[in-house]
N, C-alpha and C. Protein backbone atom coordinates (compact mmCIF):
# COMPACT_ATOMS: atom_id res chain seq x y z
N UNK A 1 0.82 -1.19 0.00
CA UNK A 1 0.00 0.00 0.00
C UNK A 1 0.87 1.25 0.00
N UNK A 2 1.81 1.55 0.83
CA UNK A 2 2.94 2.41 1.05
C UNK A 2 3.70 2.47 -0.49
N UNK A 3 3.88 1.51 -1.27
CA UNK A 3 4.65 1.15 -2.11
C UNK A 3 3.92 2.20 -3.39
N UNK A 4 2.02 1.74 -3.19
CA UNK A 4 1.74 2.72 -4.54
C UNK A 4 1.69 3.34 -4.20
N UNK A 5 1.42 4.17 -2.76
CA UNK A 5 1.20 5.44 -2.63
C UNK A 5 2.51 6.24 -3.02
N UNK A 6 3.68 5.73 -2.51
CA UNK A 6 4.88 6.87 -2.85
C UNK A 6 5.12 6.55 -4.67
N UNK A 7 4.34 5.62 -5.02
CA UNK A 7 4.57 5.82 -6.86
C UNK A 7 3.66 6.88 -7.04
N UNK A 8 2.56 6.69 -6.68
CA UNK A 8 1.64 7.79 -7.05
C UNK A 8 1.66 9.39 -6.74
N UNK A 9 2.61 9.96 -5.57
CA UNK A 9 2.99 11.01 -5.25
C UNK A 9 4.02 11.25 -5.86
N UNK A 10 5.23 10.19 -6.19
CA UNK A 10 6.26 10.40 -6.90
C UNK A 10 6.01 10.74 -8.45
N UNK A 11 4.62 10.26 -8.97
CA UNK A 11 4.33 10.35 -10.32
C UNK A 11 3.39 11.88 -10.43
N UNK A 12 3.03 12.29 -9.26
CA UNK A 12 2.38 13.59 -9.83
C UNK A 12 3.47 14.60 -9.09
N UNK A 13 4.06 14.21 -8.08
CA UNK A 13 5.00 15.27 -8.20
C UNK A 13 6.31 15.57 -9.33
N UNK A 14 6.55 14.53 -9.81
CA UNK A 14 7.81 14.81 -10.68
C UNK A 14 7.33 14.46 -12.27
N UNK A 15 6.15 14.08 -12.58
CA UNK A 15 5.09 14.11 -13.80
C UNK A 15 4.60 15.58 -14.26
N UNK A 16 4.40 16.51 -13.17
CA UNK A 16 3.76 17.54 -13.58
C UNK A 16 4.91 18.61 -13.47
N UNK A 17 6.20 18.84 -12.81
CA UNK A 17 6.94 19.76 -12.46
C UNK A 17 8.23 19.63 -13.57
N UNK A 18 8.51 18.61 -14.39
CA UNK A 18 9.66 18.72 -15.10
C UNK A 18 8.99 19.46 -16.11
N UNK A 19 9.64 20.42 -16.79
CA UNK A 19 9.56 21.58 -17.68
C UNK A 19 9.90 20.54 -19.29
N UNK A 20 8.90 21.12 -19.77
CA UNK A 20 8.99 20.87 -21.40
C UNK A 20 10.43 21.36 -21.84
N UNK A 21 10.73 20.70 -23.43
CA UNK A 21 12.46 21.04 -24.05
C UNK A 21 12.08 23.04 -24.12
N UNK A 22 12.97 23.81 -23.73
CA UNK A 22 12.61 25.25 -24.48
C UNK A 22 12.08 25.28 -25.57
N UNK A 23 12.62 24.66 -26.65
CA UNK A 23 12.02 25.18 -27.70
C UNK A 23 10.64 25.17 -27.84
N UNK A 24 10.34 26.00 -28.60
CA UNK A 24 8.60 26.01 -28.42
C UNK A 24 8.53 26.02 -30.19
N UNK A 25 7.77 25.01 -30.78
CA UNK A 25 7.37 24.81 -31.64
C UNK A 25 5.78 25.09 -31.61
N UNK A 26 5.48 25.66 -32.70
CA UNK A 26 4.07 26.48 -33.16
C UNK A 26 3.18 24.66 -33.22
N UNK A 27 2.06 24.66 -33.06
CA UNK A 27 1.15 23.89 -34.14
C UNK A 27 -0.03 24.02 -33.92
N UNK A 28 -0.56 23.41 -34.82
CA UNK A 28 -2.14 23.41 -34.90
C UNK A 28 -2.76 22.22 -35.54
N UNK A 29 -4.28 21.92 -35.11
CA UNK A 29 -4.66 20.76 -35.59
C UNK A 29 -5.47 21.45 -36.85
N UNK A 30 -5.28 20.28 -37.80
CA UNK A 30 -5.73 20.85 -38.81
C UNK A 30 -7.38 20.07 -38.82
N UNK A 31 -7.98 20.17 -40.29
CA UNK A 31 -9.40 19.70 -40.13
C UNK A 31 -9.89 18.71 -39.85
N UNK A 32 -8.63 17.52 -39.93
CA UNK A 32 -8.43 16.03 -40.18
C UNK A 32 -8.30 15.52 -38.60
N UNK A 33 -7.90 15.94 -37.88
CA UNK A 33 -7.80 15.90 -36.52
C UNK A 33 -6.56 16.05 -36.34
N UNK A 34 -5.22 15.98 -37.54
CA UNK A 34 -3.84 15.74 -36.59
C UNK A 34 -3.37 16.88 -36.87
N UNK A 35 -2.39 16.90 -36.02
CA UNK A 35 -1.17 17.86 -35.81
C UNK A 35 -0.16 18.54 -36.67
N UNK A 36 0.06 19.81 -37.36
CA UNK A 36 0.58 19.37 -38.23
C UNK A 36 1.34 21.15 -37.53
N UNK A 37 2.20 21.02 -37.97
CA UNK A 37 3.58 22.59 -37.38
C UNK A 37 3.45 23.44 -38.44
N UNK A 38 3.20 24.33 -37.80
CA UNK A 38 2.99 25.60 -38.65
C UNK A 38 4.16 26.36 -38.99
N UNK A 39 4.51 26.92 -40.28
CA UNK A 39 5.60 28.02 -40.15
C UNK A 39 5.72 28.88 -40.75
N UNK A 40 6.49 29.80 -39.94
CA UNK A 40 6.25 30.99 -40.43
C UNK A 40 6.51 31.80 -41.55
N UNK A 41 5.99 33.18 -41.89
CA UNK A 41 6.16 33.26 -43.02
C UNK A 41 7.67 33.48 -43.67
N UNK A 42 8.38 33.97 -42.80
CA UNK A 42 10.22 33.77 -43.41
C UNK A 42 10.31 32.39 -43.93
N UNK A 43 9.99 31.29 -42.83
CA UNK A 43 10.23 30.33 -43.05
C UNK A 43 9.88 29.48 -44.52
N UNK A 44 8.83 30.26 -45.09
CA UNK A 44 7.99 29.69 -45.95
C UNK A 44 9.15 30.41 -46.95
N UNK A 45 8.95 31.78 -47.32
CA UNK A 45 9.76 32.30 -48.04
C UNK A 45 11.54 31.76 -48.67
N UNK A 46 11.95 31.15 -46.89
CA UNK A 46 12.94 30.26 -47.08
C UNK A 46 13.01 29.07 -48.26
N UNK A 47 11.76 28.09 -48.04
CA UNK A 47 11.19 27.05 -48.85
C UNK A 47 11.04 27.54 -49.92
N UNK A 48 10.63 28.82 -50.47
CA UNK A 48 10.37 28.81 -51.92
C UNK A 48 11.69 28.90 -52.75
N UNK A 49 12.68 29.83 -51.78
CA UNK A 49 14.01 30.29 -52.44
C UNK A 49 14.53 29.01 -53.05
N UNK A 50 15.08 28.28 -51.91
CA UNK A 50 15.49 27.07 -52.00
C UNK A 50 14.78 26.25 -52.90
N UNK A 51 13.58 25.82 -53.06
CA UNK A 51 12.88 24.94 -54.36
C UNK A 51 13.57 25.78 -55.62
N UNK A 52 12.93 27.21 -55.61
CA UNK A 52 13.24 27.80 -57.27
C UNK A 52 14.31 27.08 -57.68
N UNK A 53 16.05 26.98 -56.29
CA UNK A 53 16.95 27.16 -57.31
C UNK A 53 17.17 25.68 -57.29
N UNK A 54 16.82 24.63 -56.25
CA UNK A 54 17.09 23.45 -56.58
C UNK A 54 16.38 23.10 -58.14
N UNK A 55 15.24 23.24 -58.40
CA UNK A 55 14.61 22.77 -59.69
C UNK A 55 15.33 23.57 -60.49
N UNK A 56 15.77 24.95 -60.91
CA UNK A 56 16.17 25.49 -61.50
C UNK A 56 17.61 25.89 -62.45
N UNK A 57 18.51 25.86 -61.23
CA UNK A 57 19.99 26.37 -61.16
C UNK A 57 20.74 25.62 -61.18
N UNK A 58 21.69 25.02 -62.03
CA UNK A 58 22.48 24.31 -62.24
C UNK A 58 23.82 24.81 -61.58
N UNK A 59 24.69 23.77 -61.06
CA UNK A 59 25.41 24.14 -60.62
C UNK A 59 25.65 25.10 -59.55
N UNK A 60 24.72 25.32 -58.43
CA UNK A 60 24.06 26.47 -57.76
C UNK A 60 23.92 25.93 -56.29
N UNK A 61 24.68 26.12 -55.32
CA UNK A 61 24.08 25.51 -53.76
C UNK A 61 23.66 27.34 -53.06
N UNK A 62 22.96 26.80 -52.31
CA UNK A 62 22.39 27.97 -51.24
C UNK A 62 23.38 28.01 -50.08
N UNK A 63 23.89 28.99 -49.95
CA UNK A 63 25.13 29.40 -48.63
C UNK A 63 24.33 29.41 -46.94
N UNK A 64 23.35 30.36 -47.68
CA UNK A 64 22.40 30.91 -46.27
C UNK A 64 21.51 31.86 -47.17
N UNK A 65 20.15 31.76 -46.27
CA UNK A 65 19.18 32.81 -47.32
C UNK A 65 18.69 33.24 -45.72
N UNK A 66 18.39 34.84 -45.97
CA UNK A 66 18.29 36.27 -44.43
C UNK A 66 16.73 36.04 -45.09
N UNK A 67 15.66 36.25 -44.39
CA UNK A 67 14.48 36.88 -44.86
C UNK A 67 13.89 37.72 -43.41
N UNK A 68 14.01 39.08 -44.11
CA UNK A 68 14.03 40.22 -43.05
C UNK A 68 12.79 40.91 -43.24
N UNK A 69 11.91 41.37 -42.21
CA UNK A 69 11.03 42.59 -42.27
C UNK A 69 11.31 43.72 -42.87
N UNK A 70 11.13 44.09 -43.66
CA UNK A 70 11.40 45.75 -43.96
C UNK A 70 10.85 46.55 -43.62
N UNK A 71 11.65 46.98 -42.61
CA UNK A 71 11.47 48.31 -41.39
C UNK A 71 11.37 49.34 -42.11
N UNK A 72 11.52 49.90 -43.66
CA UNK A 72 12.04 51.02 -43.54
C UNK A 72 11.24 51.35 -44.42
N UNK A 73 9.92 49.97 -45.04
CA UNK A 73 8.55 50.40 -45.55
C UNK A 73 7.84 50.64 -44.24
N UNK A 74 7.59 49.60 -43.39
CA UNK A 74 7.27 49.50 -42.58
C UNK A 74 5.72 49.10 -42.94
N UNK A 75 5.24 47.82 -44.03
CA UNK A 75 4.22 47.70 -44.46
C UNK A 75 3.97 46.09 -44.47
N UNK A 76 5.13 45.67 -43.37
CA UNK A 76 4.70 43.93 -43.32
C UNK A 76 5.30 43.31 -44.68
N UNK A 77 6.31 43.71 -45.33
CA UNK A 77 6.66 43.13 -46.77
C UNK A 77 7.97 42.31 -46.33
N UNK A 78 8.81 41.98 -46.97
CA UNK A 78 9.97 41.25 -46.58
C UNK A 78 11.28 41.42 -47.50
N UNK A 79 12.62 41.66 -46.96
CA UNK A 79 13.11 41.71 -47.87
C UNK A 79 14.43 40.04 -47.69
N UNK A 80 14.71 39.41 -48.93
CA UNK A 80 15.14 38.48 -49.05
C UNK A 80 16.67 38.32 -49.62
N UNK A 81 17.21 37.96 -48.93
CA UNK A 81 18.66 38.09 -49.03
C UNK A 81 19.55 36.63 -49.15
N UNK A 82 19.47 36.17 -50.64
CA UNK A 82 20.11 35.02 -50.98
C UNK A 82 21.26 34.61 -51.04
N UNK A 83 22.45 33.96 -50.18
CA UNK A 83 23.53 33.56 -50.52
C UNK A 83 24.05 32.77 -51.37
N UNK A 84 24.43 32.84 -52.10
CA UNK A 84 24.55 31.99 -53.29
C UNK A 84 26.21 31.76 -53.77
N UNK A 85 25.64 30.09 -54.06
CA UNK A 85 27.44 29.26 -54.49
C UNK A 85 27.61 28.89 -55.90
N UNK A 86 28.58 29.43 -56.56
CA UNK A 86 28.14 28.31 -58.24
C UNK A 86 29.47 27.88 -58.65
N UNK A 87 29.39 26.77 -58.55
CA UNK A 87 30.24 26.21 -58.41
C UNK A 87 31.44 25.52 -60.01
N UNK A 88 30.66 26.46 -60.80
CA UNK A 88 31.44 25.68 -62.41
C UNK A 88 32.44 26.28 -63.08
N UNK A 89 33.30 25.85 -63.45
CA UNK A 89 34.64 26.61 -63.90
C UNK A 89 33.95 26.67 -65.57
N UNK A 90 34.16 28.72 -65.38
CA UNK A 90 33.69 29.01 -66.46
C UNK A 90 34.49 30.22 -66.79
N UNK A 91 34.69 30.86 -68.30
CA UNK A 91 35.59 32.19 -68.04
C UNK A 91 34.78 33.35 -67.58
N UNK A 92 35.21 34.39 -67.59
CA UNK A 92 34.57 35.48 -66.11
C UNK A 92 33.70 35.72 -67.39
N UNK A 93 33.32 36.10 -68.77
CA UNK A 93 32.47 36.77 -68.83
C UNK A 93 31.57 35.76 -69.10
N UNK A 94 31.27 34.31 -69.38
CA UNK A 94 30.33 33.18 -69.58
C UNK A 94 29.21 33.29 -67.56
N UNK A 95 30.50 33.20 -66.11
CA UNK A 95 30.91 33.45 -65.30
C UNK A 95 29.18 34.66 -65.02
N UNK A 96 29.97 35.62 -65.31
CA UNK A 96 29.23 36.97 -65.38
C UNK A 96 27.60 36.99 -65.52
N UNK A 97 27.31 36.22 -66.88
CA UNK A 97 26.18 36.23 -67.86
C UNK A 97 25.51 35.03 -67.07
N UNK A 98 25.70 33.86 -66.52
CA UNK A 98 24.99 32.94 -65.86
C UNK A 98 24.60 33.95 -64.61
N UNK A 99 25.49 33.75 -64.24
CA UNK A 99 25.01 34.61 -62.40
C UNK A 99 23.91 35.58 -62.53
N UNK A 100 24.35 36.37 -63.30
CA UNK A 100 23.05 37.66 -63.88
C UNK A 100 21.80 37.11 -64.20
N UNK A 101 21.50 36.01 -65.56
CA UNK A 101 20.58 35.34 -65.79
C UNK A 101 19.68 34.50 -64.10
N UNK A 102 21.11 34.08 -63.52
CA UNK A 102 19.64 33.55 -62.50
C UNK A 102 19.33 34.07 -61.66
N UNK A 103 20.13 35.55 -61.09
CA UNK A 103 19.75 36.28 -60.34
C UNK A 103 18.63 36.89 -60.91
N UNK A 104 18.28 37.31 -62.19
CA UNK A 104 17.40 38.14 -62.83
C UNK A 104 15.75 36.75 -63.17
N UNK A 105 16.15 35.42 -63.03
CA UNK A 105 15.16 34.49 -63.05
C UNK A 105 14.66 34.65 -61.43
N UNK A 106 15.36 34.34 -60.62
CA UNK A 106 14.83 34.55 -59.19
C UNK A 106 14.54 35.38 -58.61
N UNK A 107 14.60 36.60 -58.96
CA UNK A 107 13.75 37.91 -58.73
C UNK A 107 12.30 37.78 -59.21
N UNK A 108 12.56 37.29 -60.37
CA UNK A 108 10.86 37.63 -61.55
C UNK A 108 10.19 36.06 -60.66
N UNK A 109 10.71 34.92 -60.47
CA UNK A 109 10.19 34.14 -59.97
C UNK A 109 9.43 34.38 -58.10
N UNK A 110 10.56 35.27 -57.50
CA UNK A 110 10.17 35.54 -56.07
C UNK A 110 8.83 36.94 -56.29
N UNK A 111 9.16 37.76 -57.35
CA UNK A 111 7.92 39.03 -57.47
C UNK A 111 6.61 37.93 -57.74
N UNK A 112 6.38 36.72 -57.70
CA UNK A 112 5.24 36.37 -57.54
C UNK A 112 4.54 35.94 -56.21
N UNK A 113 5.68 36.68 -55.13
CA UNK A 113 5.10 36.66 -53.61
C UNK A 113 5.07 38.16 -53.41
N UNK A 114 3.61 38.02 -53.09
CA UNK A 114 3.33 39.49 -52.95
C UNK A 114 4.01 40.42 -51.69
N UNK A 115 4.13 39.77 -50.92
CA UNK A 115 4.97 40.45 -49.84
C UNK A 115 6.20 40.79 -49.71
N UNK A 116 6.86 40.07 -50.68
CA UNK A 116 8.54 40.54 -50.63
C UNK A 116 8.79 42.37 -51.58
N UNK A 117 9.39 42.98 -50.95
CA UNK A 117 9.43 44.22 -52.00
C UNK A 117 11.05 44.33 -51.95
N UNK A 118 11.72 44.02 -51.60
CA UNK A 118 13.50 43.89 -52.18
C UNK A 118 13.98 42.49 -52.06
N UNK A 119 14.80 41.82 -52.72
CA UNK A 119 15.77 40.95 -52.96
C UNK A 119 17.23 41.34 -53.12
N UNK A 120 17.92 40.69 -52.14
CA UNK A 120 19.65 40.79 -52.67
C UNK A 120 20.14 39.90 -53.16
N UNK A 121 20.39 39.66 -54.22
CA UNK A 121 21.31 38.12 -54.38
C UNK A 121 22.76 38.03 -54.44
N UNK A 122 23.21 37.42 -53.27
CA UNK A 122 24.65 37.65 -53.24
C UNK A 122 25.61 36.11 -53.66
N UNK A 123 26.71 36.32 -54.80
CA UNK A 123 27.07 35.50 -55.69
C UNK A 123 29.02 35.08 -54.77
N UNK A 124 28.87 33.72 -54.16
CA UNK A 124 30.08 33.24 -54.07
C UNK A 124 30.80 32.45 -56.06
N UNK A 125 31.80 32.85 -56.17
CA UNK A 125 32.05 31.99 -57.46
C UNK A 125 33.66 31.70 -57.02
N UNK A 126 33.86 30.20 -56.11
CA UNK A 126 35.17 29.88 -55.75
C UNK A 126 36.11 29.57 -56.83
N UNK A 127 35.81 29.12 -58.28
CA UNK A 127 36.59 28.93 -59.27
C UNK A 127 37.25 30.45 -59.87
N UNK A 128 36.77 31.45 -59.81
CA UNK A 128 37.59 33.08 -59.71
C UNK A 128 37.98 33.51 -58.23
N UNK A 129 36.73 33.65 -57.52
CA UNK A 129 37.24 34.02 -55.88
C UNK A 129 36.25 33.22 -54.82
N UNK A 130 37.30 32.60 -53.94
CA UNK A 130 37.13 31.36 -53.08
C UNK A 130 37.19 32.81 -51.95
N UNK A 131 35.79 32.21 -51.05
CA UNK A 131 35.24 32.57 -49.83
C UNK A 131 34.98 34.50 -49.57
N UNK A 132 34.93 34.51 -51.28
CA UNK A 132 34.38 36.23 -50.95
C UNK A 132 33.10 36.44 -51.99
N UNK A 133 32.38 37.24 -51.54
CA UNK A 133 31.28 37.46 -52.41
C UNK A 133 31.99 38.30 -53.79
N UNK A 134 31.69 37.62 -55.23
CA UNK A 134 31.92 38.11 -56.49
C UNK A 134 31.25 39.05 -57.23
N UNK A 135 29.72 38.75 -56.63
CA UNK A 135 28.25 39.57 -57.56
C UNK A 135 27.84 39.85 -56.41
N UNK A 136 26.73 40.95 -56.39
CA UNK A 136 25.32 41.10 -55.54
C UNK A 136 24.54 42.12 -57.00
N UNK A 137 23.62 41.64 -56.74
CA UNK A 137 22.48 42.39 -57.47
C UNK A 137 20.95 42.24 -56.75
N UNK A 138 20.62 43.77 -56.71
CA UNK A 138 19.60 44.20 -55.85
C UNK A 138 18.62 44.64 -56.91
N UNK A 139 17.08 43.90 -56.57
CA UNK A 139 16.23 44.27 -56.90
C UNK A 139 14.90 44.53 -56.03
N UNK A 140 14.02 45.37 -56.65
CA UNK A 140 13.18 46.07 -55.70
C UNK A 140 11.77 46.25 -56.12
N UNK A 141 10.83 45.69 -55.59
CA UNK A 141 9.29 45.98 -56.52
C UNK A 141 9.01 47.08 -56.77
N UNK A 142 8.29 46.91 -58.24
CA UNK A 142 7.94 47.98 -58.61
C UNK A 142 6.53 47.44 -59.37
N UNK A 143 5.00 47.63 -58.63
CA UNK A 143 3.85 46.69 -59.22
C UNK A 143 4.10 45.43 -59.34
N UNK A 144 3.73 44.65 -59.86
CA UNK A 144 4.13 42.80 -60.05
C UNK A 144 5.25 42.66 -60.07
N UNK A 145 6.32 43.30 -60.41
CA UNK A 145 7.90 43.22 -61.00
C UNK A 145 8.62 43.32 -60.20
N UNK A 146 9.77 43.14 -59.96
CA UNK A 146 10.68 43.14 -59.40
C UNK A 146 12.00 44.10 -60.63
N UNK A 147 12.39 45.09 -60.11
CA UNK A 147 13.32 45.17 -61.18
C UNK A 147 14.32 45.45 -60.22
N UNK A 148 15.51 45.94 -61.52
CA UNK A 148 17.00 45.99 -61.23
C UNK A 148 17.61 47.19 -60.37
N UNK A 149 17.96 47.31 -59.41
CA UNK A 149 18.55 48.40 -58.59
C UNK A 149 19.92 48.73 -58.72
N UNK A 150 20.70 47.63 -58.48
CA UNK A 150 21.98 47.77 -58.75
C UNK A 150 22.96 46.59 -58.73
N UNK A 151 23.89 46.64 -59.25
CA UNK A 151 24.94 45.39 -60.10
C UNK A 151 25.78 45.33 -59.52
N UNK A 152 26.82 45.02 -58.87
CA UNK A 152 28.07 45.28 -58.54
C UNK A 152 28.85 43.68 -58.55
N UNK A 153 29.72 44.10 -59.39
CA UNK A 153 30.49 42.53 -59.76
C UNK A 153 32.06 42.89 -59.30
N UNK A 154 32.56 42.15 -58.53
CA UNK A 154 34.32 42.07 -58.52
C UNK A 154 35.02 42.45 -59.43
N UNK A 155 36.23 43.08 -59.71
CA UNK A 155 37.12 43.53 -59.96
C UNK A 155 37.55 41.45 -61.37
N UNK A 156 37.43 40.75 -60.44
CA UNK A 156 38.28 39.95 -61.53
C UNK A 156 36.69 39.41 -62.14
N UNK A 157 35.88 39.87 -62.28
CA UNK A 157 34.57 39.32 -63.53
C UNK A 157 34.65 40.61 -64.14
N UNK A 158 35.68 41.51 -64.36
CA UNK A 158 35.42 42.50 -65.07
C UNK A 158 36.21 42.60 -66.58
């Protein structure tokens, strides 16, 4: 008798007082009854970057992709900041003309999320320069579009 009772005090005292892992993961049940994790909208934005260029980009890994609020609309939009690897030995101006082409595909492909209003795409190319950014090109909505803000390529793609 003694035996269940101290299981049973031992099970609601140390059953109810150990603290969940920190992390706190979002979810919700959906209509079906189960559980399914919700995420957020960076997160989502993350997922699209990454699909475009896996289906898309040859020769192309993702470094790290930023997806930031833009404070400085201050209208809930996002701005998306792609790190980007390409990895093919090519001469600087073949080099040049790819990077541009898919930076200028993944802009027109991301202006079909209405919330993003700038993109940076920033270009590692280790076969000219190993562990420094080569390209960035910034684009910025303008109505459905996304257009071109500004270019800036390294000294050796020139």
């Amino acid at each position: 008798m003694w035996a269940l009772g101290s299981f049973v005090l031992f099970f609601i005292f140390f059953g109810f007082s150990i603290e969940d892992d920190p992390v706190v993961e979002k979810s919700s049940i959906s209509t079906d009854g189960k559980t399914q994790t919700e995420s957020t909208r960076e997160e989502e934005l993350e997922e699209t970057v990454n699909s475009i260029i896996d289906k898309n980009y040859s020769h192309t890994t993702v470094s790290e992709i930023e997806v930031n609020e833009n404070l400085g609309l201050n209208d809930g939009s996002y701005i998306v900041l792609p790190y980007l690897k390409w990895d093919a030995m090519n001469n600087a101006k073949r080099t040049k003309n790819l990077i541009e082409m898919y930076s200028e595909d993944l802009a027109a492909n991301l202006a079909k999320e209405d919330d993003i209003s700038e993109i940076t795409v920033f270009w590692e190319v280790p076969y000219h320069l190993e562990g420094k950014n080569i390209a960035k090109f910034t684009y910025t909505r303008k109505g459905e579009n996304m257009i071109i803000g500004e270019r800036w390529y390294d000294p050796s793609l020139r």
